[in-house]
Protein backbone atom coordinates (compact mmCIF):
# COMPACT_ATOMS: atom_id res chain seq x y z
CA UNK A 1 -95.71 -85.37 -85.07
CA UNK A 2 -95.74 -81.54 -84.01
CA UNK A 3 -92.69 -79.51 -84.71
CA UNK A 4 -90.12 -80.01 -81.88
CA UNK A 5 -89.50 -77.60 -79.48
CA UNK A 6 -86.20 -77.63 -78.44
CA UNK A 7 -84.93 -77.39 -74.63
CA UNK A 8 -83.98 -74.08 -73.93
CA UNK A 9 -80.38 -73.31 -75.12
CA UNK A 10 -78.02 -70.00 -75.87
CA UNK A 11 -78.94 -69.56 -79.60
CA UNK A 12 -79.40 -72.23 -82.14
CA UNK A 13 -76.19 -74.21 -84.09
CA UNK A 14 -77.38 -72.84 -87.23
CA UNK A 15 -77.06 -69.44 -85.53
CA UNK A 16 -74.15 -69.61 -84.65
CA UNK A 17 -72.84 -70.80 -87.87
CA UNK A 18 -74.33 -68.20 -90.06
CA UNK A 19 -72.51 -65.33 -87.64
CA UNK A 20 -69.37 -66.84 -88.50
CA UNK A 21 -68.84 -68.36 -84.96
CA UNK A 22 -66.17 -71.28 -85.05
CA UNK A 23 -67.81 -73.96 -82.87
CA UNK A 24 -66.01 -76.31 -80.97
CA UNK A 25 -67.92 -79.74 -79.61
CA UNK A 26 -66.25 -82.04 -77.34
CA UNK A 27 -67.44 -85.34 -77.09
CA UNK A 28 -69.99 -86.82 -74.74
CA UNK A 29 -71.32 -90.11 -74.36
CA UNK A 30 -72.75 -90.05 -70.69
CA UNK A 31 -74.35 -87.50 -68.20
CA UNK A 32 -71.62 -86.26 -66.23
CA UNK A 33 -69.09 -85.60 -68.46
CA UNK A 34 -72.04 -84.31 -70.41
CA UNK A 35 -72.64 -81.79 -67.41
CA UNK A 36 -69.52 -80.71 -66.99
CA UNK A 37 -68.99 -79.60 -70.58
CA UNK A 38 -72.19 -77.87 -70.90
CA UNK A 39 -70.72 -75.23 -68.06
CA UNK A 40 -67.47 -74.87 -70.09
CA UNK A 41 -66.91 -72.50 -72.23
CA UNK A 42 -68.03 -74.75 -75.39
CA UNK A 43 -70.34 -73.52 -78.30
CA UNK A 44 -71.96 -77.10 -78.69
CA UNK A 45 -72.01 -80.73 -77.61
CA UNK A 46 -70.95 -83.80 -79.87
CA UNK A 47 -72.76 -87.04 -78.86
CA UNK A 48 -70.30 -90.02 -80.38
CA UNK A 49 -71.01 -92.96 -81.49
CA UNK A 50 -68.09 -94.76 -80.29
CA UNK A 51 -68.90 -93.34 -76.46
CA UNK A 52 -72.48 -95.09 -76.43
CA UNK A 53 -71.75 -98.30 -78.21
CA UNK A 54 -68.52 -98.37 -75.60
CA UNK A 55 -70.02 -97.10 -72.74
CA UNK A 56 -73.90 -98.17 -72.89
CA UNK A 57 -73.05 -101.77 -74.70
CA UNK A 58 -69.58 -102.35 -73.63
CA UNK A 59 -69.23 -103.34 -77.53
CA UNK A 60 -66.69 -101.18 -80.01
CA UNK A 61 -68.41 -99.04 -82.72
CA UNK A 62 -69.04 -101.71 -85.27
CA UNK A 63 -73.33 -100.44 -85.85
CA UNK A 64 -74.01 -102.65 -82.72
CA UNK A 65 -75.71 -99.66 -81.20
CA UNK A 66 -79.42 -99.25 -82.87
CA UNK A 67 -81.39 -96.80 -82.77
CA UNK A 68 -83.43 -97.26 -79.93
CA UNK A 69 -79.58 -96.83 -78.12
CA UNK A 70 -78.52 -93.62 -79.59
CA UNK A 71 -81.73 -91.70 -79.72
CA UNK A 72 -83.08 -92.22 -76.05
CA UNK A 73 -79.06 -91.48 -75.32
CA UNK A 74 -79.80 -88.23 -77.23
CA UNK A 75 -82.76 -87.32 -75.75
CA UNK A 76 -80.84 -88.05 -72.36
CA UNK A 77 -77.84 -86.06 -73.21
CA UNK A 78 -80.28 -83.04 -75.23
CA UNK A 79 -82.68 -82.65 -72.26
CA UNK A 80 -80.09 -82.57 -69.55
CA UNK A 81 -77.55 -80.50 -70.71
CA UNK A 82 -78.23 -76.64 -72.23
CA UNK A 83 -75.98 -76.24 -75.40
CA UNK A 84 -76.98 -77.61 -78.88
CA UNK A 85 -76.21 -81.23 -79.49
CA UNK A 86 -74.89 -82.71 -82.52
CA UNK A 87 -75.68 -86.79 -82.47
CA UNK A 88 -73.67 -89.09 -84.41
CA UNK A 89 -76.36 -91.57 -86.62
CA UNK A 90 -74.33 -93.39 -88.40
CA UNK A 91 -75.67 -94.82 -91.86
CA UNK A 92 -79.29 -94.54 -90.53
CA UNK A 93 -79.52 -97.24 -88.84
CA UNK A 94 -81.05 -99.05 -91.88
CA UNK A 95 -82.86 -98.12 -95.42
CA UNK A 96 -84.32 -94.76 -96.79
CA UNK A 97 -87.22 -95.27 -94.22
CA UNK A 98 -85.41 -95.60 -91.78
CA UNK A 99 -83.28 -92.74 -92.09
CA UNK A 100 -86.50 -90.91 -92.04
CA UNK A 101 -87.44 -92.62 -88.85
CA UNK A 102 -83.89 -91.71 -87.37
CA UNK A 103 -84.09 -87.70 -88.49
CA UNK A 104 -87.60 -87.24 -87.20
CA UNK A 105 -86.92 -89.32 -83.95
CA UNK A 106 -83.26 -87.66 -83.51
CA UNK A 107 -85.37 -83.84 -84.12
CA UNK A 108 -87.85 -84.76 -81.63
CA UNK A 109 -85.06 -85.65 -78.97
CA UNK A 110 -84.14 -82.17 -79.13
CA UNK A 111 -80.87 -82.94 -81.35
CA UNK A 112 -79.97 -79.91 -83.26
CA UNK A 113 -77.82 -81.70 -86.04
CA UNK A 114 -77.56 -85.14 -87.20
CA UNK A 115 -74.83 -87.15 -88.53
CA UNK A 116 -75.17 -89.75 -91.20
CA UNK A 117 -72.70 -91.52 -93.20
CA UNK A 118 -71.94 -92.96 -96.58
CA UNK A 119 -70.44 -96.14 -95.03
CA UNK A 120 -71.71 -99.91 -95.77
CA UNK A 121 -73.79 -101.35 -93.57
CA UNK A 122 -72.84 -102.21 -90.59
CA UNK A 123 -70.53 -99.36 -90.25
CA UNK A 124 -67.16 -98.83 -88.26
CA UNK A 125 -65.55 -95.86 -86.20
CA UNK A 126 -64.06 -93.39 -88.91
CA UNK A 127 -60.70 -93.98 -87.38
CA UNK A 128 -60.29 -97.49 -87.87
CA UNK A 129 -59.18 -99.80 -91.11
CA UNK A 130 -61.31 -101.34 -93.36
CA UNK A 131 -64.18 -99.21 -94.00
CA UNK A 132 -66.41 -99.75 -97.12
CA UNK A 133 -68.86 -96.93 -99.08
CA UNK A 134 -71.90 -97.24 -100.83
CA UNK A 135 -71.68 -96.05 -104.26
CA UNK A 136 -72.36 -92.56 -104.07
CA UNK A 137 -75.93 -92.41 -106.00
CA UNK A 138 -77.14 -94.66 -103.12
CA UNK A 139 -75.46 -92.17 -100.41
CA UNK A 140 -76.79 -88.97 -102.14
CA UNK A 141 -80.50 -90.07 -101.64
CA UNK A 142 -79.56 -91.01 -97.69
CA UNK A 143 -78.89 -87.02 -97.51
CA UNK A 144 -81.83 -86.20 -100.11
CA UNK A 145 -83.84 -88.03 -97.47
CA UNK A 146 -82.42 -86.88 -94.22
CA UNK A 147 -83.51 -83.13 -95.41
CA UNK A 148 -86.93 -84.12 -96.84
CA UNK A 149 -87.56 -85.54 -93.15
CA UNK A 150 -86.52 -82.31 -91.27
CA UNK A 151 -89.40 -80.35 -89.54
CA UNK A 152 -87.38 -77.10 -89.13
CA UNK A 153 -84.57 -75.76 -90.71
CA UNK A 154 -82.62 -75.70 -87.57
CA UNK A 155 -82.56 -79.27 -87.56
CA UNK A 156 -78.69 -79.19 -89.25
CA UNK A 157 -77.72 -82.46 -91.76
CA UNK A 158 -74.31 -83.27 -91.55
CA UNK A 159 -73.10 -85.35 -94.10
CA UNK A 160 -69.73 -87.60 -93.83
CA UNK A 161 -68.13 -89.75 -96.20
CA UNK A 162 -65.56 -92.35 -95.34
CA UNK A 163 -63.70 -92.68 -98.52
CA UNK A 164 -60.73 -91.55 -97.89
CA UNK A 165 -59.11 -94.38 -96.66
CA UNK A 166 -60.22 -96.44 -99.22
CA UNK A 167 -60.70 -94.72 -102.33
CA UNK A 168 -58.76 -91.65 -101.66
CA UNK A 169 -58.78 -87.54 -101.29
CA UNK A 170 -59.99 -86.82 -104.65
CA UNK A 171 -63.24 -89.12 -104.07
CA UNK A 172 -63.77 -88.08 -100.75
CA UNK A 173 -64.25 -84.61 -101.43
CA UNK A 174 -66.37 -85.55 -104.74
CA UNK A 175 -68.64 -86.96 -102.42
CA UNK A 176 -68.81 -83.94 -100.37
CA UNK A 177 -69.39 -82.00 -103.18
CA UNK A 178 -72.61 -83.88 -104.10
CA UNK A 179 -73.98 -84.22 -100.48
CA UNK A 180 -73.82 -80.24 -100.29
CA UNK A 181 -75.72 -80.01 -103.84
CA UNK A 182 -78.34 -82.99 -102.22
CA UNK A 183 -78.88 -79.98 -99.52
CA UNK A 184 -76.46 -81.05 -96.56
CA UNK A 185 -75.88 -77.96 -94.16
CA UNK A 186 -72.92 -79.06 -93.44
CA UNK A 187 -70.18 -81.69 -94.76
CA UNK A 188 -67.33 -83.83 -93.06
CA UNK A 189 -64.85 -85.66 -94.72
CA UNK A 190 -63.72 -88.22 -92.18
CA UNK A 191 -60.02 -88.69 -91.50
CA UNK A 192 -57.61 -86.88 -93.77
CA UNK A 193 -54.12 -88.20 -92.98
CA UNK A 194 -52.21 -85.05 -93.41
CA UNK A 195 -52.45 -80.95 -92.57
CA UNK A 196 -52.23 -80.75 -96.18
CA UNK A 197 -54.94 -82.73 -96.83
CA UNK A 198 -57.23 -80.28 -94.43
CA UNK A 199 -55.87 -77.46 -96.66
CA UNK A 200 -57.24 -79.62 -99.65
CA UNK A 201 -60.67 -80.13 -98.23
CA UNK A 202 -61.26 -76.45 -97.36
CA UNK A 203 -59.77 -75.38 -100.82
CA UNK A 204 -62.33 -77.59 -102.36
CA UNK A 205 -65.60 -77.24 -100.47
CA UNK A 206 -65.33 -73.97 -98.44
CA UNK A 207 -68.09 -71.54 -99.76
CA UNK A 208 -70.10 -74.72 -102.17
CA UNK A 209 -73.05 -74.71 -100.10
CA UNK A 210 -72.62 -75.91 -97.01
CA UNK A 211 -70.38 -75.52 -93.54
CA UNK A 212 -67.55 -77.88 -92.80
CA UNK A 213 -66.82 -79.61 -90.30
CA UNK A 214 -63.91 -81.62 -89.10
CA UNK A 215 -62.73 -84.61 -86.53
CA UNK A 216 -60.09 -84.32 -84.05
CA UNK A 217 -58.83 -87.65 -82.40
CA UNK A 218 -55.24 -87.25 -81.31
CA UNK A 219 -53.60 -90.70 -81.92
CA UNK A 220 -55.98 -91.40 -84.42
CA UNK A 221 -55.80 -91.11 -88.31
CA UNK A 222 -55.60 -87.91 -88.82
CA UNK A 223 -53.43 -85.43 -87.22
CA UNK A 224 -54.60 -82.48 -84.65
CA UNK A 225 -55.05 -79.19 -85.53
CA UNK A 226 -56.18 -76.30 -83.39
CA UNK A 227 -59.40 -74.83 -83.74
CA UNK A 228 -57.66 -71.95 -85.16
CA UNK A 229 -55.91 -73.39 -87.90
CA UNK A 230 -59.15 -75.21 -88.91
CA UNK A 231 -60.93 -71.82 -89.13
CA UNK A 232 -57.87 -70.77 -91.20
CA UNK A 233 -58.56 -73.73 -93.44
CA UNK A 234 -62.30 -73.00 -94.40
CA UNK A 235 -63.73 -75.43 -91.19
CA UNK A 236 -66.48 -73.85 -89.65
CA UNK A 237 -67.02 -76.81 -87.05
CA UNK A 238 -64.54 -79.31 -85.28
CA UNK A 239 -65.23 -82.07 -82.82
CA UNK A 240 -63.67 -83.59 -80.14
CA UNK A 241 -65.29 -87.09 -79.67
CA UNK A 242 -62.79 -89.24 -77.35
CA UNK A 243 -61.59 -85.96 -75.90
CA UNK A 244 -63.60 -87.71 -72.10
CA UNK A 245 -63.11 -91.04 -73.21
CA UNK A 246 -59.20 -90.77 -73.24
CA UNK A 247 -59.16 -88.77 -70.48
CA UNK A 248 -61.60 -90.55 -68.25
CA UNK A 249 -60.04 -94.07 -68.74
CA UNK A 250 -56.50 -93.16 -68.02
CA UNK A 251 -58.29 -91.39 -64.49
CA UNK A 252 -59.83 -94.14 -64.00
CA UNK A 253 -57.33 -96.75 -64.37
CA UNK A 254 -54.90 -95.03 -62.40
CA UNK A 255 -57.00 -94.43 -59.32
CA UNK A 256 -58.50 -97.84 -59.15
CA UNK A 257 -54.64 -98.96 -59.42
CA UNK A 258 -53.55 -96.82 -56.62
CA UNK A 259 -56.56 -98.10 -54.56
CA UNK A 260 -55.65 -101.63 -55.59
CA UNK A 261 -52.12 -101.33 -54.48
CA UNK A 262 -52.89 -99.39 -51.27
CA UNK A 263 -55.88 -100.31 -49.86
CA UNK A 264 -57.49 -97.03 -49.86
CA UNK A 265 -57.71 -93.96 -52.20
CA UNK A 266 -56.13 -91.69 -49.41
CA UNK A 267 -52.47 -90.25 -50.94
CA UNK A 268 -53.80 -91.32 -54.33
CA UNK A 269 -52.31 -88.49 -56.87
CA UNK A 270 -55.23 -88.90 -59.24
CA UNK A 271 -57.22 -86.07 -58.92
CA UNK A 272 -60.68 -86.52 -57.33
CA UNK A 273 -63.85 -84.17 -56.57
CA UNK A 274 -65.26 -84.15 -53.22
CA UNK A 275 -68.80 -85.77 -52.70
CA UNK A 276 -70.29 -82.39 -52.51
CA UNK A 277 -69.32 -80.96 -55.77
CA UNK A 278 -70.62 -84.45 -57.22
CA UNK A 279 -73.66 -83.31 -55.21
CA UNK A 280 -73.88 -80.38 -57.52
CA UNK A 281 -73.25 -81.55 -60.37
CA UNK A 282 -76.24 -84.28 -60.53
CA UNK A 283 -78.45 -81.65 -58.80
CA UNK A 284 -78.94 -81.98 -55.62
CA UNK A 285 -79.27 -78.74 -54.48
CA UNK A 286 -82.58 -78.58 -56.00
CA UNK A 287 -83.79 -81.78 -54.40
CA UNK A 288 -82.67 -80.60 -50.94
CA UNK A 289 -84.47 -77.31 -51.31
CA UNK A 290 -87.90 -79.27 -52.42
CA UNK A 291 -87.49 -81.15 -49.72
CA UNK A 292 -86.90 -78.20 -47.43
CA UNK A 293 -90.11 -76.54 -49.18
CA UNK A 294 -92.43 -79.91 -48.70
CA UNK A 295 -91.51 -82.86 -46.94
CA UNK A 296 -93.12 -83.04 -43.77
C-alpha cells in the first residue's frame, strides 16, 4: 500500500497541535451535517461512533458497526468534506491484526487520527453504564500496534481508556500514562464526572508525551466545559460528538409533528432551508454548470 495522500485540507491536525492551536471537532456521522460543519469556523471534524451505528444501522453503539461500516463512512465523510477528520475505531474492531488492518485502512481513507479504545470486546458508547477494560498490558500493545501500522506521522493515535467508571480516576489516568509511553499522540480519558476531575487529568498527563483530548456530551456523564476552560486545564483537543445528533432529532421531531398535526409544513416554527440552499449544499451548482458546458 503506497503512502496516503490526503484530500486537500487547511494544514494537517498534527499541525495544528504542535502551534498550540486548541481544536474544536463537532461531531458528524452523515454528509450534510458533515458539509455544513466543514464551512464553519471549526479546526477539525469528529466522525462518532454512536452517529454511524445510529444512523447507518439504526442499532445503538454496542460494536454492531464493523469495520467495513465505519471506514467506507470515513472515507465518505474524509473525501467530501475539507478539514481533518478524526474517526472513532473503537477497540479495533478485533485482535492485534486487525487493529493493523483498521489503522492502515482508516490512513488510506484519508482519516487524519484514529481512535481506539481499551474497552472489552464488544464495546459500548463511553457515556453509558457498564463498560469493561482489558487489563492494561493487553491495551498497551493495541496502541504499540496502532503506531507500528502508521505510514506517516501525521496519521495521529488517539488513545482512550474507559476506566473511569469502573475502576476509577487514579486508574484511568495510569492508563493514559502508559498509552503516551506506548507512543500515543494523543490521550483521552473518557468521561470524568466532575470539573475537578478535568483539572486532575490535565495535572497528571499535560506535558508526558502526548496531547489531550477531551469529550463533551451535555446530558451525558461528564459535565460541559468550554473550550476555554479545557485549554486552561492542559486539553489540547475537545469533541463534540452528539452536538448534530441532539440537535437534528429534536428538528426533526418537531417539524414532522407540526406537519402531522397540520397537514402541511406551512406556519411550521421549526426552522427550514429553502430547496435552493439544499441545492448548494450537495453541489449542484457544479452539476448545472457541466451541464451548461456539455449536454447537448
Amino acid at each position: 500500500m503506497d503512502t496516503p495522500t490526503y484530500p486537500a485540507r487547511a494544514g494537517t491536525l498534527r499541525a495544528m497541535l504542535q502551534r498550540g492551536d486548541f481544536v474544536v471537532a463537532p461531531g458528524v456521522f452523515e454528509m450534510l451535517g458533515a458539509k455544513i460543519a466543514d464551512r464553519m469556523n471549526f479546526q477539525a471534524l469528529y466522525m462518532t461512533g454512536y452517529g454511524i451505528a445510529g444512523s447507518h444501522l439504526g442499532q445503538p453503539d454496542a460494536g454492531l458497526a464493523g469495520y467495513t461500516d465505519m471506514q467506507q463512512r470515513a472515507r465518505t465523510i474524509a473525501h467530501g468534506t475539507s478539514k481533518p477528520l478524526i474517526a472513532d475505531a473503537d477497540t479495533g474492531f478485533g485482535g492485534l491484526i486487525n487493529i493493523r488492518h483498521t489503522v492502515r485502512g482508516y490512513e488510506e481513507a484519508g482519516v487524519q487520527a484514529i481512535q481506539l479504545e481499551d474497552q472489552e470486546s464488544p464495546k459500548k458508547c463511553g457515556h453509558t453504564p457498564d463498560r469493561r477494560v482489558v487489563p492494561l498490558e493487553d491495551a498497551v500493545r493495541r496502541i504499540e500496534v496502532a503506531v507500528a501500522a502508521r505510514r506517516s506521522d501525521d496519521f495521529l493515535v488517539i488513545a482512550r481508556t474507559d476506566a473511569r467508571t469502573g475502576l476509577g480516576l487514579d486508574e484511568a489516568i495510569r492508563r493514559a500514562l502508559a498509552f503516551a509511553q506506548a507512543g500515543a499522540d494523543i490521550v483521552f480519558v473518557e468521561s470524568p464526572e466532575s470539573e475537578d476531575e478535568f483539572a486532575r487529568v490535565g495535572q497528571a498527563l499535560a506535558g508526558r508525551g502526548a496531547w489531550l483530548i477531551a469529550n463533551m456530551v451535555p446530558t451525558g456523564r461528564s459535565p460541559e466545559l468550554s473550550a476555554a476552560r479545557l485549554r486552561e486545564l492542559g486539553f489540547a483537543l475537545a469533541i463534540w460528538p452528539a452536538v448534530l445528533m441532539q440537535s437534528a432529532c429534536a428538528a426533526m421531531e418537531n417539524a414532522l409533528s407540526y406537519l402531522a398535526r397540520h397537514g402541511t409544513t406551512a406556519g411550521s416554527p421549526v426552522p427550514s432551508w429553502p430547496m435552493q440552499q439544499l441545492h448548494q449544499l450537495v453541489g449542484f451548482d457544479e452539476v448545472w454548470a457541466f451541464e451548461q458546458r456539455w449536454a447537448r
